[in-house]
Protein backbone atom coordinates (compact mmCIF):
# COMPACT_ATOMS: atom_id res chain seq x y z
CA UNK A 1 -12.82 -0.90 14.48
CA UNK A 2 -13.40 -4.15 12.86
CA UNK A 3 -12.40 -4.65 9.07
CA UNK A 4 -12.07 -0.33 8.27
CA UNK A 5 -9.04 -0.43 7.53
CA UNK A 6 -6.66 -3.89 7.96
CA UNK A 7 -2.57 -3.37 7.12
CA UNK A 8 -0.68 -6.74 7.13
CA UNK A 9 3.00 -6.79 7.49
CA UNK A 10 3.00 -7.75 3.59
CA UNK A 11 0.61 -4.61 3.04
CA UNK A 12 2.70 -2.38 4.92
CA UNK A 13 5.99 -3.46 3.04
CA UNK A 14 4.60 -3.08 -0.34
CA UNK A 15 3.26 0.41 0.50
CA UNK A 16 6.60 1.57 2.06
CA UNK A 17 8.69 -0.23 -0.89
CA UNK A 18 6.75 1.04 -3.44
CA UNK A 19 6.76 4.97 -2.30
CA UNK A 20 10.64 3.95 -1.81
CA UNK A 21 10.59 3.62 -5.50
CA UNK A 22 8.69 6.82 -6.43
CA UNK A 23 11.28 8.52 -4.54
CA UNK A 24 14.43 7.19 -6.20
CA UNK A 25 16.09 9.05 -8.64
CA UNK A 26 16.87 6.65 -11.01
CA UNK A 27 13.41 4.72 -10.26
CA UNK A 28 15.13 1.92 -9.45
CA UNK A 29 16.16 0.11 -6.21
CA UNK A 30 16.85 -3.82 -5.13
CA UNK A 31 14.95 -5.58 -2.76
CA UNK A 32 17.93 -5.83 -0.64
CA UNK A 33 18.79 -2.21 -0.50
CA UNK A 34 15.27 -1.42 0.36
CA UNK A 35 14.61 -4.22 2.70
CA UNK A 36 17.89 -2.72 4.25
CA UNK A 37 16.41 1.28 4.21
CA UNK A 38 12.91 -0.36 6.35
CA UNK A 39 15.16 -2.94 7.81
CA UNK A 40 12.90 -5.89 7.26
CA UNK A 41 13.11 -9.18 5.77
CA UNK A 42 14.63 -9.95 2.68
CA UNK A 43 12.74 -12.52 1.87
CA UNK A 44 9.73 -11.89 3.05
CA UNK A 45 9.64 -8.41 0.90
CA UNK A 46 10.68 -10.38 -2.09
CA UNK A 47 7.68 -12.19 -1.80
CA UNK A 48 6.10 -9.16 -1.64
CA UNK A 49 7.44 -7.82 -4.52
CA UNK A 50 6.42 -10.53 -6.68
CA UNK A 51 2.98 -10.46 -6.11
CA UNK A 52 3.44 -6.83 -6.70
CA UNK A 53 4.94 -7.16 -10.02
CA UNK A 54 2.03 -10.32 -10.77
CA UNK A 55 -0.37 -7.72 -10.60
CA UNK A 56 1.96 -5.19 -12.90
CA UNK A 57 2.37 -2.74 -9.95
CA UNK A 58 6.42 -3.86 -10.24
CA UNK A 59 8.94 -4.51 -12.97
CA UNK A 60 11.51 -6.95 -12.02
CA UNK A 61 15.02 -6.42 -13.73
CA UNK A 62 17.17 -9.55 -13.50
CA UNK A 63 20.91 -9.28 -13.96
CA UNK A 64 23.76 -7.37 -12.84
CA UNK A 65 21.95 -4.04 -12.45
CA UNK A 66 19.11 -5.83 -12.13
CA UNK A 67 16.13 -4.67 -9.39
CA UNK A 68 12.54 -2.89 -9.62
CA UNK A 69 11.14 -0.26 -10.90
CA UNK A 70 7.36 1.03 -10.89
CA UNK A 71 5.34 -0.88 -13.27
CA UNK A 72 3.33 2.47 -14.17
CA UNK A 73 4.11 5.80 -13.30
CA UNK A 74 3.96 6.79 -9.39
CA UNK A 75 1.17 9.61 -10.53
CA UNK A 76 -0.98 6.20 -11.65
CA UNK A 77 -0.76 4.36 -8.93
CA UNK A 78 -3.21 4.94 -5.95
CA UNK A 79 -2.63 3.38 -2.28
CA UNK A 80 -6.07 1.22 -3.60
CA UNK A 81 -4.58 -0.05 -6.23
CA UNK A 82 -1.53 -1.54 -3.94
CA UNK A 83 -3.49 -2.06 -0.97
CA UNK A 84 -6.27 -4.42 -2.73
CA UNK A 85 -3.42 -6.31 -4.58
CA UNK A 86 -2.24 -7.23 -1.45
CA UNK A 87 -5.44 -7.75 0.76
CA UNK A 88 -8.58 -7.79 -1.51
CA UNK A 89 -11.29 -5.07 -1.48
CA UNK A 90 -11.63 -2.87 0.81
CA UNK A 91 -14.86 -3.37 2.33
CA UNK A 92 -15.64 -1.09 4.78
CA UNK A 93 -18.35 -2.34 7.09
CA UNK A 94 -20.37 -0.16 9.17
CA UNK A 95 -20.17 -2.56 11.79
CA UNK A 96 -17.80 -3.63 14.95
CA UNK A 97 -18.90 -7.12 13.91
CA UNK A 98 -18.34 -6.82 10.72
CA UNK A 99 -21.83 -6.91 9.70
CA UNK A 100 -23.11 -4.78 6.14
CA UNK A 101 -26.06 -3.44 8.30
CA UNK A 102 -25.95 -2.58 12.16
CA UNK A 103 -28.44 -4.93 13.95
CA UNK A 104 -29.27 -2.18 16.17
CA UNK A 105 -31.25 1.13 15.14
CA UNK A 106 -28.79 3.42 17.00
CA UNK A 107 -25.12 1.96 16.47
CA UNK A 108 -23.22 2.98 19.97
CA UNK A 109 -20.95 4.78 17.72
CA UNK A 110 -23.08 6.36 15.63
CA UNK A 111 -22.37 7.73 12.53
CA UNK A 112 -18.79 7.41 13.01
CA UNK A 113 -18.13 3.75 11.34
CA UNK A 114 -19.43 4.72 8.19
CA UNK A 115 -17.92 8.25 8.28
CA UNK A 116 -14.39 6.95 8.72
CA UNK A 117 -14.66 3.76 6.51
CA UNK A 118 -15.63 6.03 3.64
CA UNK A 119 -13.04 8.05 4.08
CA UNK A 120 -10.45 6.03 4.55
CA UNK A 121 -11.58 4.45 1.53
CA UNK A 122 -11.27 8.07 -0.32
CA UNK A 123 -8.32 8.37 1.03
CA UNK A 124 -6.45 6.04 -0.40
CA UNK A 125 -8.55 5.97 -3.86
CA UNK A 126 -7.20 9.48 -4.17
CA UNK A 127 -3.99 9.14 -2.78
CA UNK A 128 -1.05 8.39 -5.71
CA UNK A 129 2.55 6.83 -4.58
CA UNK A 130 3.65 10.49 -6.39
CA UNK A 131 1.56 12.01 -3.79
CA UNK A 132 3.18 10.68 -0.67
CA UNK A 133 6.96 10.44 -2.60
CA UNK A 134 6.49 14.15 -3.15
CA UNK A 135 5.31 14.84 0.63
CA UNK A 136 8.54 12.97 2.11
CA UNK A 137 12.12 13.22 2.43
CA UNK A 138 13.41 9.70 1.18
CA UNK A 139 14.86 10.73 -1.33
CA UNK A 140 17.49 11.70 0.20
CA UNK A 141 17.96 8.36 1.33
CA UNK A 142 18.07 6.74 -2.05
C-alpha cells in the first residue's frame, strides 16, 4: 500500500513512549524504565526522545529524579502531531507507486487508496495520546 501509512521503529517508539507517559500517574517516567516496559533499546529510544522533546512534544528533567514528562497536555497532542515529528507529512498518495494521480483511469483498487489514506490520515489527526491512554490498561503498569 505504498506510502499510506509508513511506521519506523523510531515512529513506533515515540508513539508507544509517549501514550506510556499519558498513562503514568505522576506524568513522569525515564527512558530506561520505559525502554524496559516495551523492552527496546535504550539508546535508541533516547534518541527518540530527544527529537521528541526538539519539537516540544517532551520535557526532559535532568537530575536525580530526573526523566520526561509530556511537553503539553496528552488531550493536545494528536498521533499527527508525533507521527510527522518523527517522519514528515503524511502524504497519502492515491497510488501503489506512489504517484499524486493514478496513471490509469480505473485504479485496480479502486476507490480504496484514497478511502483508506484519508482516513488513516483522520485518524490520527483526531486521535489525542489522552485518547488511547484512556482506552488502555498501562497504567497499571506504571
Amino acid at each position: 500500500m505504498a506510502d499510506i501509512i509508513k511506521i519506523s521503529d523510531a515512529t513506533a517508539l515515540a508513539l508507544h513512549s509517549m501514550v506510556h507517559l499519558a498513562t503514568v500517574e505522576s506524568g513522569q517516567s525515564t527512558t530506561g524504565e520505559i525502554a524496559e516496559v516495551f523492552d527496546v533499546s535504550r539508546h535508541h529510544l533516547a534518541k527518540v526522545h530527544q527529537r521528541l522533546a526538539k519539537a516540544g512534544l517532551l520535557i526532559t528533567i535532568r537530575g536525580p529524579s530526573g526523566g520526561v514528562i509530556l511537553g503539553k497536555p496528552a488531550e493536545e497532542i494528536t498521533l499527527l502531531d508525533v507521527y510527522e515529528e518523527m517522519e514528515g507529512s503524511m502524504h497519502c498518495k492515491p497510488c501503489l507507486f506512489g504517484k499524486n494521480v493514478c496513471p490509469r483511469t480505473d485504479c485496480v483498487l479502486g476507490v480504496l487508496l484514497p478511502g483508506l489514506a484519508r482516513q488513516v490520515r483522520d485518524y490520527f489527526n483526531s486521535t489525542t495520546l489522552a485518547d488511547l491512554a484512556s482506552e488502555s490498561n498501562w497504567g497499571n503498569e506504571g
